[in-house]
Protein backbone atom coordinates (compact mmCIF):
# COMPACT_ATOMS: atom_id res chain seq x y z
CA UNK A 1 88.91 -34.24 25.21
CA UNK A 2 90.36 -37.91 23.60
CA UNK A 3 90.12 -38.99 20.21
CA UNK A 4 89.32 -42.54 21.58
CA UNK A 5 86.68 -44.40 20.82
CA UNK A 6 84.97 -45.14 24.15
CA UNK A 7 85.05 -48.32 26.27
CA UNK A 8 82.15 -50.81 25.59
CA UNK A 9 80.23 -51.65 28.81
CA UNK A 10 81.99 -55.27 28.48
CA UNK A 11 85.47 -53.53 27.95
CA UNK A 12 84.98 -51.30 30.96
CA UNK A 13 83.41 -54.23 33.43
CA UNK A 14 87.12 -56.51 31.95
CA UNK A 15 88.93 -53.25 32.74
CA UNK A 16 87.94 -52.61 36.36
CA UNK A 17 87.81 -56.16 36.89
CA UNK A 18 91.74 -56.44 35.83
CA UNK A 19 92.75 -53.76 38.20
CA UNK A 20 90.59 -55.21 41.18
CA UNK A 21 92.55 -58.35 40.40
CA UNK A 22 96.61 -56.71 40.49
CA UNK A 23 94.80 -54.52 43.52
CA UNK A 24 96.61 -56.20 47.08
CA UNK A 25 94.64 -58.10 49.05
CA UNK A 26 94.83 -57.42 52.67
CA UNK A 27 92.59 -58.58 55.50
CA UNK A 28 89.20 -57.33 56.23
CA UNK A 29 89.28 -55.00 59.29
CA UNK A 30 86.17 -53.56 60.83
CA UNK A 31 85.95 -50.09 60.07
CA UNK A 32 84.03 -46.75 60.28
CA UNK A 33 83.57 -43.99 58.05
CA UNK A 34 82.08 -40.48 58.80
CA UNK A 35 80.59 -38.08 55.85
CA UNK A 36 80.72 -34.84 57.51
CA UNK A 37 78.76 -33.75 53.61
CA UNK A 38 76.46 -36.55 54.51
CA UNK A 39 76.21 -35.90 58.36
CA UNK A 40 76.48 -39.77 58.51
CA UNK A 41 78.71 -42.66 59.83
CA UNK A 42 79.11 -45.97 58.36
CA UNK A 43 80.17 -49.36 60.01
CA UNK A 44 80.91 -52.37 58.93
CA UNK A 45 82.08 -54.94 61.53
CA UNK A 46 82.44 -58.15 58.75
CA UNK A 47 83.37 -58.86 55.55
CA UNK A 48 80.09 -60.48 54.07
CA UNK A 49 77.75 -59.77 51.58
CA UNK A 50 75.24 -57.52 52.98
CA UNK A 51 71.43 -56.14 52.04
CA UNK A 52 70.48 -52.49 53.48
CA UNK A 53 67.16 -53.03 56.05
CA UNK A 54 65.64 -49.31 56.51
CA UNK A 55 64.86 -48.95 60.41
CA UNK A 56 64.02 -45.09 60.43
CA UNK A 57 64.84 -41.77 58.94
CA UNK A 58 68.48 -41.79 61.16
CA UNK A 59 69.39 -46.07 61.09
CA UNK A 60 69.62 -48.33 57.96
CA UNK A 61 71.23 -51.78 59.24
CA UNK A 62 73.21 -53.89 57.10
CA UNK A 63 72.11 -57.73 57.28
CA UNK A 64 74.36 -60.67 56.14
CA UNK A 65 72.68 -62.65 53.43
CA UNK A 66 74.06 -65.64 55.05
CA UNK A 67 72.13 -65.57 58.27
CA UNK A 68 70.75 -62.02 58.53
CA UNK A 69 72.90 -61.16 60.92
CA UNK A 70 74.02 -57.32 61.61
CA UNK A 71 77.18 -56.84 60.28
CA UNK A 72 77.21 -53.33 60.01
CA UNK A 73 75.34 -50.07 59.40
CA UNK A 74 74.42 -46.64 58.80
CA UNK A 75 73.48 -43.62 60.80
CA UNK A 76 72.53 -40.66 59.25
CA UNK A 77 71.90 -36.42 59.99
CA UNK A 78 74.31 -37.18 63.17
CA UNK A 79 74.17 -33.64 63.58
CA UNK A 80 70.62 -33.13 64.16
CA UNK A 81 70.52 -36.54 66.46
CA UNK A 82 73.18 -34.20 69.05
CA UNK A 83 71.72 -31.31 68.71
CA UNK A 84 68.42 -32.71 69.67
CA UNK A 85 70.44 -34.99 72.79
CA UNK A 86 70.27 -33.45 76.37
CA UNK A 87 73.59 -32.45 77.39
CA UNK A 88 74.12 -34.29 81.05
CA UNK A 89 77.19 -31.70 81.50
């Protein structure tokens, strides 16, 4: 355990602020992520600020503030979405 004192809330927001700042900025790249924990995937497709719109228990879109737009997205218990698929062969 430290001896430090700990961080204010100010010194901690100025901390992770300084190392987002030295962090390299590269371009934005449309992505996806998969939380095999989670049983969900995550998309983003661009690099805007986004609010979460709750479609159903498996889809939660991701809408641009700018326009409301989808920009990305989340699908969720992937496993139990196969399992319940027919499989054509």
């Amino acid at each position: 355990m430290s001896n430090e004192d700990p961080m204010s809330s100010q010194e901690f927001a100025d901390y992770i602020q300084a190392m987002a700042d030295q962090s390299p900025k590269e371009p934005f790249r449309p992505s996806v992520f998969y939380n095999r924990a989670g049983q969900l995937f995550e998309f983003l497709f661009e690099d805007e600020d986004y609010y979460a719109e709750w479609i159903n228990p498996h889809l939660t879109v991701y809408k641009s503030f700018a326009d409301n737009r989808v920009i990305g997205g989340e699908v969720t218990f992937v496993h139990d979405l196969i399992a319940r698929t027919p499989n054509d062969g």
